[in-house]
Protein backbone atom coordinates (compact mmCIF):
# COMPACT_ATOMS: atom_id res chain seq x y z
CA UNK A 1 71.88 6.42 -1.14
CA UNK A 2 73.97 3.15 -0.33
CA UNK A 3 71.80 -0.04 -0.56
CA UNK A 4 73.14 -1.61 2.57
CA UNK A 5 72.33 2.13 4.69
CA UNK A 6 68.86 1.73 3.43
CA UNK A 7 68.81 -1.86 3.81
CA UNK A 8 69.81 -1.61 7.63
CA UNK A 9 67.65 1.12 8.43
CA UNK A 10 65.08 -1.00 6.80
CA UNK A 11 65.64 -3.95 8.94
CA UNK A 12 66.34 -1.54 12.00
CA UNK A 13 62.95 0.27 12.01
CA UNK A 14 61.00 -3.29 11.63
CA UNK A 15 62.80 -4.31 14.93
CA UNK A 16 62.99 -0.75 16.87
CA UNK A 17 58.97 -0.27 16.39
CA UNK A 18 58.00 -3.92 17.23
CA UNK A 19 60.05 -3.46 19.82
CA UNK A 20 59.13 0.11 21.59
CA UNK A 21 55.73 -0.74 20.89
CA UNK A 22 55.85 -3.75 22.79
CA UNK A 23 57.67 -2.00 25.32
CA UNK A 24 55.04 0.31 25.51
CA UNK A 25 52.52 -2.18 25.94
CA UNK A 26 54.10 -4.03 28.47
CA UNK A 27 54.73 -0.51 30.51
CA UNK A 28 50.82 0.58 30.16
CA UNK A 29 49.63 -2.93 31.63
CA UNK A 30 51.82 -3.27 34.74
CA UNK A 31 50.69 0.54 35.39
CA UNK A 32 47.16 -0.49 35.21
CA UNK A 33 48.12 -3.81 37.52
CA UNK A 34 49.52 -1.37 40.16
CA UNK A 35 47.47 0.89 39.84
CA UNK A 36 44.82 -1.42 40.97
CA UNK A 37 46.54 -3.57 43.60
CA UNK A 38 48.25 -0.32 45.33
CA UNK A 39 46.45 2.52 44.55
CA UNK A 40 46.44 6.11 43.29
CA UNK A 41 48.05 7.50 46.77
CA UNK A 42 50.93 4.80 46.39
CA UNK A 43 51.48 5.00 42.86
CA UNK A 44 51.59 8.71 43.22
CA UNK A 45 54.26 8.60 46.03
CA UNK A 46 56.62 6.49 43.37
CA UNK A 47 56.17 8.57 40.58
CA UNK A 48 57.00 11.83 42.76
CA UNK A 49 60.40 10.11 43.03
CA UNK A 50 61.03 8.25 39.37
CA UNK A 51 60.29 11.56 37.70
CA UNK A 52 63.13 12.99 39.44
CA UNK A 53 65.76 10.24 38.74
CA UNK A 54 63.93 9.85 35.03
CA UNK A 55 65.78 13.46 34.54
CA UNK A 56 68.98 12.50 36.28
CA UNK A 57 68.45 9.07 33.41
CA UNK A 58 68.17 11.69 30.97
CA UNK A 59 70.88 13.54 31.38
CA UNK A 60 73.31 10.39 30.70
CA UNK A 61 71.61 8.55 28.31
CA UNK A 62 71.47 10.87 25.34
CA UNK A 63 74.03 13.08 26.00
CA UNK A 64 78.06 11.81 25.75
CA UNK A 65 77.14 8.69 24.00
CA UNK A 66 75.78 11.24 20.97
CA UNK A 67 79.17 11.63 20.49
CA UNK A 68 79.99 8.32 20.06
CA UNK A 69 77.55 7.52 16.75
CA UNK A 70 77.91 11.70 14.96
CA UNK A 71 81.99 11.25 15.04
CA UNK A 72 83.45 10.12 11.78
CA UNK A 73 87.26 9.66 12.85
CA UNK A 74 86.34 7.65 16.34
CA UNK A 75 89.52 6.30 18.04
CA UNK A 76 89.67 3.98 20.78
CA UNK A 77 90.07 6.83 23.53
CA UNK A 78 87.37 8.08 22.40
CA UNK A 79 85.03 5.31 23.89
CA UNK A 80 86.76 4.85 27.00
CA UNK A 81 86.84 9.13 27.61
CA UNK A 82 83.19 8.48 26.86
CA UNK A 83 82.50 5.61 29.16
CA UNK A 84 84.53 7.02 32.24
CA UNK A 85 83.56 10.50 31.67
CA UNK A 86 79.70 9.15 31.98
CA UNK A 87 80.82 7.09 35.06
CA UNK A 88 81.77 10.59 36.20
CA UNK A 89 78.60 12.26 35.58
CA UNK A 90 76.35 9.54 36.90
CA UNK A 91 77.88 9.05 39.91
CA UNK A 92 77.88 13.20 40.82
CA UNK A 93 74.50 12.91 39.64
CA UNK A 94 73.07 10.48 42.18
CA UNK A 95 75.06 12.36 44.94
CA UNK A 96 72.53 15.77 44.09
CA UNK A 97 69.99 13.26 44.77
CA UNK A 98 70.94 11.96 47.99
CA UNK A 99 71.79 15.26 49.56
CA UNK A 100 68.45 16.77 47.66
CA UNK A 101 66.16 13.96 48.58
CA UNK A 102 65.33 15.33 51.98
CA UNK A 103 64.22 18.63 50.34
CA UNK A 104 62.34 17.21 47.90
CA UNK A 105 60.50 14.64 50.30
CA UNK A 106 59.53 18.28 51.97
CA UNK A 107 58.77 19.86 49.16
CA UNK A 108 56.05 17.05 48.72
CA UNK A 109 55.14 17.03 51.97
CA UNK A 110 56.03 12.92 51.56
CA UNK A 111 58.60 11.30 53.83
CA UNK A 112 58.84 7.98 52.34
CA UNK A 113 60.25 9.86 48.77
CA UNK A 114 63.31 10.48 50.61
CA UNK A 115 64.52 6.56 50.47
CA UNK A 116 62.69 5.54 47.69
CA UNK A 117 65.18 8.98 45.80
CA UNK A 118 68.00 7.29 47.15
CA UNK A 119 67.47 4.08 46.19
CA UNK A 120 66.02 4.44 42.67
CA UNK A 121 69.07 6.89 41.81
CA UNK A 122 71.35 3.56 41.14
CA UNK A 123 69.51 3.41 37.72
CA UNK A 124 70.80 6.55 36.88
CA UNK A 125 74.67 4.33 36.66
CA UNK A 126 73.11 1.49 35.00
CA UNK A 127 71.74 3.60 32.18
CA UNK A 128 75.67 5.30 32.48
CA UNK A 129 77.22 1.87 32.11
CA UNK A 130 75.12 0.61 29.03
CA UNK A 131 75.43 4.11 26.85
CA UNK A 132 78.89 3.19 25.44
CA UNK A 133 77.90 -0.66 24.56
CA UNK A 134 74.54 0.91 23.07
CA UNK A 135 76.30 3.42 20.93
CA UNK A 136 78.40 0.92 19.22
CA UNK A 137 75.22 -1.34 18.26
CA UNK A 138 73.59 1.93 16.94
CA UNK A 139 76.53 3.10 15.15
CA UNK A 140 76.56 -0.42 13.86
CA UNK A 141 73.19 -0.05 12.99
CA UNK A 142 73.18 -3.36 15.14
CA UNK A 143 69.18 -3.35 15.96
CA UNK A 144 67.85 -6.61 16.13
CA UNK A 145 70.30 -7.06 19.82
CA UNK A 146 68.89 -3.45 20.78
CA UNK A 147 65.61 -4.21 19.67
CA UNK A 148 65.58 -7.80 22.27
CA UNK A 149 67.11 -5.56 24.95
CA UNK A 150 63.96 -3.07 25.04
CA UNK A 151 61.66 -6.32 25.82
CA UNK A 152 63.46 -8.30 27.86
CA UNK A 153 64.23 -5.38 30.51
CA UNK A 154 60.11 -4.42 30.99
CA UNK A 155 59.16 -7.88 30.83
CA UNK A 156 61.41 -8.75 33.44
CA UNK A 157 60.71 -5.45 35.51
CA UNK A 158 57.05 -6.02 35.37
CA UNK A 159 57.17 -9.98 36.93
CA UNK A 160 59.61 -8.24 39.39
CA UNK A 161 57.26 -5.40 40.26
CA UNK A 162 53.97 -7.39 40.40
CA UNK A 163 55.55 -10.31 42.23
CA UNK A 164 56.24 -7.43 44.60
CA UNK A 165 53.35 -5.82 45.19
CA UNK A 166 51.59 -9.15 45.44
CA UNK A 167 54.21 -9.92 48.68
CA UNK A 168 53.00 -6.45 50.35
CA UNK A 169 55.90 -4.16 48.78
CA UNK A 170 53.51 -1.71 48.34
CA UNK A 171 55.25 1.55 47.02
CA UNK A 172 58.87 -0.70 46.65
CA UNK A 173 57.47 -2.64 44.44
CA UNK A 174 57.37 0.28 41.30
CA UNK A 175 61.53 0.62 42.87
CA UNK A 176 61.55 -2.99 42.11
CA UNK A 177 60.30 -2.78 39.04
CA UNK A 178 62.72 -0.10 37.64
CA UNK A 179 65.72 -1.43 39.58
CA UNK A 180 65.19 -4.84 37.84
CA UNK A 181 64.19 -3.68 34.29
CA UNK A 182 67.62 -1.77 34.46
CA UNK A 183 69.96 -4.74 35.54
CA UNK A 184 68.61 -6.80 32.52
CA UNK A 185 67.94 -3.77 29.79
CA UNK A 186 71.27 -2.01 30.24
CA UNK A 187 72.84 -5.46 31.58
CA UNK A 188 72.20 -7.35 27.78
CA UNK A 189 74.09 -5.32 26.15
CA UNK A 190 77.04 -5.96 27.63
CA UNK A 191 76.38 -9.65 26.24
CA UNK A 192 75.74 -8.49 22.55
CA UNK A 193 78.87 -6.06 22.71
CA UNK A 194 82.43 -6.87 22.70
CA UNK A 195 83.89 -3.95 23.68
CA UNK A 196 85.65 -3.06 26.97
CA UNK A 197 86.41 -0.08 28.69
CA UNK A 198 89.85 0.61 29.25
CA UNK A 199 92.41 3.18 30.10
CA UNK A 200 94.21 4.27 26.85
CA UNK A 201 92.17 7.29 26.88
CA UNK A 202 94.34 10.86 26.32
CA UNK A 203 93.34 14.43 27.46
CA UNK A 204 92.68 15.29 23.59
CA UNK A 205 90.47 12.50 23.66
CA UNK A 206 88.49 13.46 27.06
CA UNK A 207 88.68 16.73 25.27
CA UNK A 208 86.89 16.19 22.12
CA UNK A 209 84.33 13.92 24.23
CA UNK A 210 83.37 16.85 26.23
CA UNK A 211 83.58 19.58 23.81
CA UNK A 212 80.54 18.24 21.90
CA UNK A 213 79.00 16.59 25.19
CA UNK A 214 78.38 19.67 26.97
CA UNK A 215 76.54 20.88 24.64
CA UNK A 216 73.85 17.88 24.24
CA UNK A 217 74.09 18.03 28.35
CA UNK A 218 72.62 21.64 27.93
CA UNK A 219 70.84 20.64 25.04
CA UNK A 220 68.54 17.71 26.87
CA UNK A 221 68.42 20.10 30.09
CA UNK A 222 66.99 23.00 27.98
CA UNK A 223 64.15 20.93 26.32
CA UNK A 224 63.45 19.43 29.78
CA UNK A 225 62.83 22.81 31.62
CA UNK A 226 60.56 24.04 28.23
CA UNK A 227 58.49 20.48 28.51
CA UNK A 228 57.90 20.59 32.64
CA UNK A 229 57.38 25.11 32.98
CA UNK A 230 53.45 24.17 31.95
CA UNK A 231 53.40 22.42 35.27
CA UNK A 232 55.12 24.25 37.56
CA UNK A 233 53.26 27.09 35.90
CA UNK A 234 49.59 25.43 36.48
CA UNK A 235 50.81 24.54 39.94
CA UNK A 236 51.24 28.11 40.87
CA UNK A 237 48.28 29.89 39.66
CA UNK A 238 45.53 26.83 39.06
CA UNK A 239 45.63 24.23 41.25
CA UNK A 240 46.47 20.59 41.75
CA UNK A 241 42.94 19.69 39.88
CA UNK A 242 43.86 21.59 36.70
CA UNK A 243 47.45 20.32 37.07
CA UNK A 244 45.81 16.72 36.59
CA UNK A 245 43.53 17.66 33.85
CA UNK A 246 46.93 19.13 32.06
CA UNK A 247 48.84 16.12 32.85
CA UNK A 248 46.34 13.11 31.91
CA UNK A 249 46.10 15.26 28.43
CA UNK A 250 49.92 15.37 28.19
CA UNK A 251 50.80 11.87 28.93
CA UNK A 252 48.29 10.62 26.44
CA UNK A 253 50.03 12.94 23.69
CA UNK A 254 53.31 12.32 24.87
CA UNK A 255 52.89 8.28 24.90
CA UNK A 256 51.76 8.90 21.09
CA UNK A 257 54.10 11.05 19.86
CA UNK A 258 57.13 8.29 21.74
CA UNK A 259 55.64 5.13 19.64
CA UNK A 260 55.86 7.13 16.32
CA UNK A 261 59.12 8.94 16.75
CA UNK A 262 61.27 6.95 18.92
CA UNK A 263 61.65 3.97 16.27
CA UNK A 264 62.74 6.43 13.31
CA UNK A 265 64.82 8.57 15.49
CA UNK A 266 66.50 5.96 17.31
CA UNK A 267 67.17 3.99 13.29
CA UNK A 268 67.49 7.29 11.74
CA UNK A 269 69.87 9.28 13.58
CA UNK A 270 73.30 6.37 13.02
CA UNK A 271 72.16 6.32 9.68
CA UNK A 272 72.42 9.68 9.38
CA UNK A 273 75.91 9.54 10.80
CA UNK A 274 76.78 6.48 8.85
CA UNK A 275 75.89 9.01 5.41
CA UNK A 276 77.82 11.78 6.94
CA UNK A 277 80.45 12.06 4.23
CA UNK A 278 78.21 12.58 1.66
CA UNK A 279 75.23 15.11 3.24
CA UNK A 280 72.95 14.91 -0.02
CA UNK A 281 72.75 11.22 0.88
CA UNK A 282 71.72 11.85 4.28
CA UNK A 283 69.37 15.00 3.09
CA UNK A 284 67.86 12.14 0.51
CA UNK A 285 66.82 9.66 3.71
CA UNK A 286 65.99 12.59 5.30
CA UNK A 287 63.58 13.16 2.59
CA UNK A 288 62.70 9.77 2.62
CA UNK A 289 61.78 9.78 6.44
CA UNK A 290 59.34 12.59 6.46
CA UNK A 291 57.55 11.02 3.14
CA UNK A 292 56.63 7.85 5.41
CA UNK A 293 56.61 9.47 8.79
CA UNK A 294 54.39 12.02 7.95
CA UNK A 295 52.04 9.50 6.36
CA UNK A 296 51.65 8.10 9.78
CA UNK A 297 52.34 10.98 12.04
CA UNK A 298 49.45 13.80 10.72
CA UNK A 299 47.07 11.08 10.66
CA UNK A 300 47.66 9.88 14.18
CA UNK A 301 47.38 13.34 15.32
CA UNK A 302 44.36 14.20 13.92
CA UNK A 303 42.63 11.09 14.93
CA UNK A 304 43.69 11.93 18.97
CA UNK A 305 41.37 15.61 18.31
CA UNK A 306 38.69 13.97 16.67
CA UNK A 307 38.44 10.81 19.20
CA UNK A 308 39.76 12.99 22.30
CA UNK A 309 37.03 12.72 24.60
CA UNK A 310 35.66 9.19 24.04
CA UNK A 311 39.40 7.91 24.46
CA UNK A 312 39.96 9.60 27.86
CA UNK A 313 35.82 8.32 29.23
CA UNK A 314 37.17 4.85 27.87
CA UNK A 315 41.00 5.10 30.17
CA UNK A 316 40.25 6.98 32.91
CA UNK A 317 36.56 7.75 33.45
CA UNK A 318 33.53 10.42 32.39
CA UNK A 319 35.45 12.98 35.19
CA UNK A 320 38.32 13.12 33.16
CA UNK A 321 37.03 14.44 29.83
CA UNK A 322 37.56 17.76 31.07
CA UNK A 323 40.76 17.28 29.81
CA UNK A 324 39.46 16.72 26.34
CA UNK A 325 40.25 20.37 25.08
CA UNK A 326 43.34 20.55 26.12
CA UNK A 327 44.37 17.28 24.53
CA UNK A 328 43.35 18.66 21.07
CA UNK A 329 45.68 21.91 21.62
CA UNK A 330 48.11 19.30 22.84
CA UNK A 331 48.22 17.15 19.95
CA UNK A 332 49.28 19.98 17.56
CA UNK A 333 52.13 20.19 19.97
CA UNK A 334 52.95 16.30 19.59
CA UNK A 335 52.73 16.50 15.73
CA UNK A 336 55.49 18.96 16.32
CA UNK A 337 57.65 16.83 18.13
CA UNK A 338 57.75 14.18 15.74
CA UNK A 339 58.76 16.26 12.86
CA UNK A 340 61.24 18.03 15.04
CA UNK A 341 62.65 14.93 16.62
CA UNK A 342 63.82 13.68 13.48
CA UNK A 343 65.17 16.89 12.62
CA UNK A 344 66.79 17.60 15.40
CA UNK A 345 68.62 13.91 14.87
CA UNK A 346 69.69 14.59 11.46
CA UNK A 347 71.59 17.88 12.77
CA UNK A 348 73.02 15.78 15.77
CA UNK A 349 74.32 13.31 13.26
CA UNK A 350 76.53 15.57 11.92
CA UNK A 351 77.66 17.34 14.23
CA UNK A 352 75.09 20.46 15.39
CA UNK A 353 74.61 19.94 18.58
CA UNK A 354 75.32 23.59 19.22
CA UNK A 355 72.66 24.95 17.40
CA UNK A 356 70.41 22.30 18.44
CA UNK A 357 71.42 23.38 22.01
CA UNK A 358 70.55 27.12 20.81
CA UNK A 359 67.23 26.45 19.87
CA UNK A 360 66.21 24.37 23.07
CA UNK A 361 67.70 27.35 25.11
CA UNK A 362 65.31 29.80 22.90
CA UNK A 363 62.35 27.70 22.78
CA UNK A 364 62.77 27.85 26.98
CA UNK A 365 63.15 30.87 27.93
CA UNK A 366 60.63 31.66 25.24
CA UNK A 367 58.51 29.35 26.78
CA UNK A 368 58.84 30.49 30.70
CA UNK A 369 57.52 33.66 29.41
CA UNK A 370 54.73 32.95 27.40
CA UNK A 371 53.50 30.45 29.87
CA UNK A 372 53.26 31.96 33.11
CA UNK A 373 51.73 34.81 30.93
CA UNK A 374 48.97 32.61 30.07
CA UNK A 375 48.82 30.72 33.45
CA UNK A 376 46.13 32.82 35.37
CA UNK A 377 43.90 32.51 32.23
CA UNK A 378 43.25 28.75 32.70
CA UNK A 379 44.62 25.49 31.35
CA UNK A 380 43.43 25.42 27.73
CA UNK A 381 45.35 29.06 27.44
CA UNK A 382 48.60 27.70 29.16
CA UNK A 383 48.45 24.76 26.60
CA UNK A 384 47.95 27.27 23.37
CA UNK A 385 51.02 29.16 25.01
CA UNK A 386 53.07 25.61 24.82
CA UNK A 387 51.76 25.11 21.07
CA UNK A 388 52.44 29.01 20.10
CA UNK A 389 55.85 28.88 22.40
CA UNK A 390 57.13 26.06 19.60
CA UNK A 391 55.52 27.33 16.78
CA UNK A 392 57.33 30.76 16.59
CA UNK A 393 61.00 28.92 16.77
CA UNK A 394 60.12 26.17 14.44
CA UNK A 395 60.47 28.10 10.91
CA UNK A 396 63.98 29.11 11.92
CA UNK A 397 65.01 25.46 13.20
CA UNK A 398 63.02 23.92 9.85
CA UNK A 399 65.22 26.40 7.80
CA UNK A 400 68.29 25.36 9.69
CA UNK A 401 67.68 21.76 8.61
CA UNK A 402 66.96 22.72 5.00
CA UNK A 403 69.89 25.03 4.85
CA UNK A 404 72.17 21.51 5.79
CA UNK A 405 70.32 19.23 3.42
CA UNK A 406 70.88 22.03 0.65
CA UNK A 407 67.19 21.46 0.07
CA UNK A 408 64.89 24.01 -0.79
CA UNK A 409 62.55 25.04 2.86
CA UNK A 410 59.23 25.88 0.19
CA UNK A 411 59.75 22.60 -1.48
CA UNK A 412 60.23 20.66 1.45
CA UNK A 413 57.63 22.23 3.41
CA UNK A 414 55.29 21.52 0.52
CA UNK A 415 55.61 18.03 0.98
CA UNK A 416 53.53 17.92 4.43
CA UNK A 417 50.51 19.54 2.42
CA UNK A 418 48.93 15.78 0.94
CA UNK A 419 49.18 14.30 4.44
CA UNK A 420 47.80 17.21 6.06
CA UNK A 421 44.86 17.66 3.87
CA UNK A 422 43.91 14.26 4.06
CA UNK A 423 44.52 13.97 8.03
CA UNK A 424 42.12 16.91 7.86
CA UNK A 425 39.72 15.32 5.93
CA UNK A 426 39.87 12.13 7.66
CA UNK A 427 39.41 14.15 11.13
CA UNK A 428 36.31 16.20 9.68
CA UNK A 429 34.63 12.59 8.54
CA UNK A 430 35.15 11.30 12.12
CA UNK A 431 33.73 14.36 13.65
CA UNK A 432 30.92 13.79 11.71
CA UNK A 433 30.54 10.51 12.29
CA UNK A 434 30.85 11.14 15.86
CA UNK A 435 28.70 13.97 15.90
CA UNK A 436 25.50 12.31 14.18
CA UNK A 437 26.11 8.85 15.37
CA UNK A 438 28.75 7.60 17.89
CA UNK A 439 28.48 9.98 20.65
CA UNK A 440 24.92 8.19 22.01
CA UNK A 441 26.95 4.79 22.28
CA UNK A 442 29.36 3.29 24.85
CA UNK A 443 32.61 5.09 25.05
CA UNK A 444 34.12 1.57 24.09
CA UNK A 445 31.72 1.49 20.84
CA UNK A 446 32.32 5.22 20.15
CA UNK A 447 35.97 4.91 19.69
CA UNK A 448 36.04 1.50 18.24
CA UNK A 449 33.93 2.55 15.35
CA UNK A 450 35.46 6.35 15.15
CA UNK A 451 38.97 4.86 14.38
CA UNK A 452 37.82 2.19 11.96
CA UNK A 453 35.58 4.74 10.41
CA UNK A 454 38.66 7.45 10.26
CA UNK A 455 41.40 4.44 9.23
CA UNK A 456 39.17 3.74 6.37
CA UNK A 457 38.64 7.08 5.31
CA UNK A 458 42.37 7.87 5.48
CA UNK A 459 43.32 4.69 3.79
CA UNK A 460 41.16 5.02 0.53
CA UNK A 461 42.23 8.80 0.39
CA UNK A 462 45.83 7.85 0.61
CA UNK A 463 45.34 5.42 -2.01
CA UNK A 464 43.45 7.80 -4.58
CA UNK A 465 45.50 10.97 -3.75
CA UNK A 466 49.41 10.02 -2.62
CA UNK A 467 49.25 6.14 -3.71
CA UNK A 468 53.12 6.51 -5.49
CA UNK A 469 54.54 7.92 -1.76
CA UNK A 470 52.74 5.21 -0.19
CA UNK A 471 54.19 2.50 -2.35
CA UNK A 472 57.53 4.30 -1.86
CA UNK A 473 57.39 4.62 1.83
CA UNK A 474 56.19 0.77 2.59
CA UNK A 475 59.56 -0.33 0.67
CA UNK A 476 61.61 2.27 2.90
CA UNK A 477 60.22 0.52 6.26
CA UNK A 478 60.24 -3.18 4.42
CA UNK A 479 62.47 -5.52 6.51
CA UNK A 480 65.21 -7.29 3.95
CA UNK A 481 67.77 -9.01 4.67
CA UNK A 482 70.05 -7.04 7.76
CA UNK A 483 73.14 -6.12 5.97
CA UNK A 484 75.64 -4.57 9.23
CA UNK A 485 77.39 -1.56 8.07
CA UNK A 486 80.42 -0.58 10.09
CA UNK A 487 81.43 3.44 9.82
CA UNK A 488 85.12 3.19 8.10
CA UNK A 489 85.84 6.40 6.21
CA UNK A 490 88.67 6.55 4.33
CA UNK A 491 91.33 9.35 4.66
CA UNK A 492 90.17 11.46 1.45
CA UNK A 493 86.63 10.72 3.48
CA UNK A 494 88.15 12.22 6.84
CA UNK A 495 89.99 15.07 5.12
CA UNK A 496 86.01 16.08 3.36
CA UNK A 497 84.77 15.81 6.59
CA UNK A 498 86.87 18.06 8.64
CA UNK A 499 86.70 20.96 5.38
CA UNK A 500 82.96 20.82 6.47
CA UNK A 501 81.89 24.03 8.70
């Protein structure tokens, strides 16, 4: 593998996880501020209407700019096509919302979601106008900007927000906060960026822009629709009450499985690209990333089960460890998604966004059926059916992958088995541990000693049992010198490229 790749995906995972998990941080402690100076009525109202522009953000974040950082032979047109054609689709975006907002502020039975739609729907453009600027630092493998960008826009957000709600905002304030976090996050890159739109752009260009495009569009809609079904599902047949249960267990997964995997797929996917001519160099960091990742990611994982319901007495109170079971079924789902992610980035970076796009539509309608089947039967069922809904589709994508690394599925299955076992092992000590000892204790004292308990015992099993991949995988996510790397094939490069299928 080239030594300046590794070097800048090196450099680029030191600044992506300091900072996502600061962004994280920052995120969790202005909810807990709001949630304390407004409410749970008021913060409810504002979430009714940021999870519907968070899909409308979704659909233009990850979607044309994709293009931008998996194409080999990028022209000039090409990033204008992309910028205007995202203009485009943001702007015909926030119109839905407008004319929708009415029914969905019915729907709720909540006036005041019909303004707060309409005016939240202008960061759907911002994160339109930044996707361009922020494929060009990716492709560049340009991180440390990208990395200030993703603090600066929460910090800024969250003074804006609680400076609000201090004044007597009240349910603005949370608009506030988002409207302000996305003038200065998708603003600053327009600082560290040179580029310019402009008008240069031909049809062939708009063409090949929306050729692959519309297939990540249906792509990130497919995987939406499979992720929200459990809760339109619970809604139906359960009840608001198990709906919360399901969704306090989800968030808590979900917010785990986004620290670990959004740093390596966010790094991992440009370098990808940036290895593109040469696919056994991209299969090798492939290989590379699921050595260290998993290290991490199984562990993780099987700490959540062991420590489930002393974490959620600790956040949100001894009513809500209900929810306890169906974070452990939950967890084997997020332990998917982190594998998967980077998967599914490796395929995007060179160019399989149809197939990715076929497996997302598969996994959904899979997914619609097996959990409304499972709905009546309560929420622990509905969760298995999520878990089992994934599980049947995954050999095929995992043999997909393989089959473009021209790596062996067996062999590289095989490597998951050391952290596994020893996940398992460490999980089985805490359980113990928890079982004999802990539970009597504070929830605060429970969990502080389960997880040093199970860190030990996963650190001194690593060390006897997989001590070379551990030595190997701290120099992969070392931080040397930032080397930038600038995607220049050559025309014998270009000409392997296109022979590809």
């Amino acid at each position: 593998m080239s030594r300046s790749v590794r070097r800048d995906f090196s450099t680029g995972m030191t600044w992506m996880s300091l900072a996502i998990w600061a962004e994280q941080a920052i995120l969790f402690l202005s909810f807990i501020i709001y949630a304390r100076l407004l409410g749970a009525e008021i913060v409810g109202v504002a979430m009714i209407a940021i999870a519907v522009v968070v899909l409308g953000e979704t659909l233009v974040r990850e979607t044309f700019s994709d293009f931008l950082i998996q194409r080999v032979d990028l022209e000039p047109g090409h990033l204008s096509a992309t910028f205007w054609l995202l203009i485009v689709v943001a702007l015909v975006i926030m119109g839905v919302i407008w004319i929708g907002a009415p029914s969905v502020a019915t729907l709720y039975h909540e006036p005041r979601v019909e303004e707060l739609l309409r005016v939240s729907s202008v960061t759907v453009l911002f994160v339109a106008l930044a996707a361009v600027p922020v494929a060009r630092l990716r492709r560049r493998l340009a991180f440390s900007s990208l990395a200030v960008r993703t603090v600066l826009g929460p910090v800024a957000g969250a003074i804006a927000g609680v400076l609000a709600a201090l004044a007597g905002w009240n349910v603005w304030s949370l608009v506030v906060q988002r409207v302000v976090q996305g003038v200065v996050t998708d603003g600053f890159v327009w600082l560290a960026e040179t580029w310019r739109p402009g008008l240069s752009a031909s049809r062939e260009h708009y063409a090949d822009v929306w050729r692959y495009s519309s297939r990540m569009l249906g792509l990130r809609f497919a995987a939406v629709l499979a992720l929200q079904t459990p809760n339109y599902a619970i809604s139906i047949f359960l009840g608001p009450a198990a709906l919360a249960l399901y969704t306090a267990a989800w968030r808590l997964v979900d917010a785990l499985a986004f620290v670990l995997v959004a740093p390596v797929r966010f790094v991992s996917q440009p370098a990808f690209a940036a290895l593109r001519i040469g696919e056994k160099a991209g299969a090798e960091l492939l290989g590379d990333v699921r050595d260290a990742s998993s290290l991490i990611t199984f562990a993780s994982f099987a700490g959540l089960i062991a420590v489930a319901p002393a974490l959620l007495d600790l956040l949100l109170g001894r009513e809500w460890v209900a929810a306890a079971a169906i974070m452990q079924i939950l967890a084997i789902f997020g332990l998917y998604l982190t594998i998967e992610r980077i998967h599914e980035a490796y395929a995007l970076a060179i160019g399989r966004a149809s197939a990715m796009f076929g497996f997302a539509g598969v996994e959904g309608v899979l997914g619609l059926l097996l959990v409304f089947a499972a709905a009546p039967y309560g929420v622990e069922v509905v969760s298995a059916a999520v878990v089992a809904t994934y599980a049947l589709v995954w050999p095929f994508r995992l043999r997909y992958v393989t089959r473009l690394a021209e790596v062996s599925t067996i062999q590289y299955v095989l490597a998951f088995a050391g952290p596994a076992f020893i996940a398992l092992a460490m999980m089985a000590i805490v359980m113990i541990w928890r079982e004999f000892y802990a539970y009597q204790w504070p929830a605060l004292v429970d969990l502080t000693t389960s997880v040093l308990v199970g860190m030990l015992a996963y650190a001194t099993l690593c060390w006897f049992l997989l001590r070379k991949r551990v030595v190997r995988s701290a120099r992969l996510f070392l931080s040397p010198k930032q080397a930038q790397l600038a995607i220049t094939p050559t025309p014998d490069d270009l000409k392997k490229v296109q022979q590809k299928p």
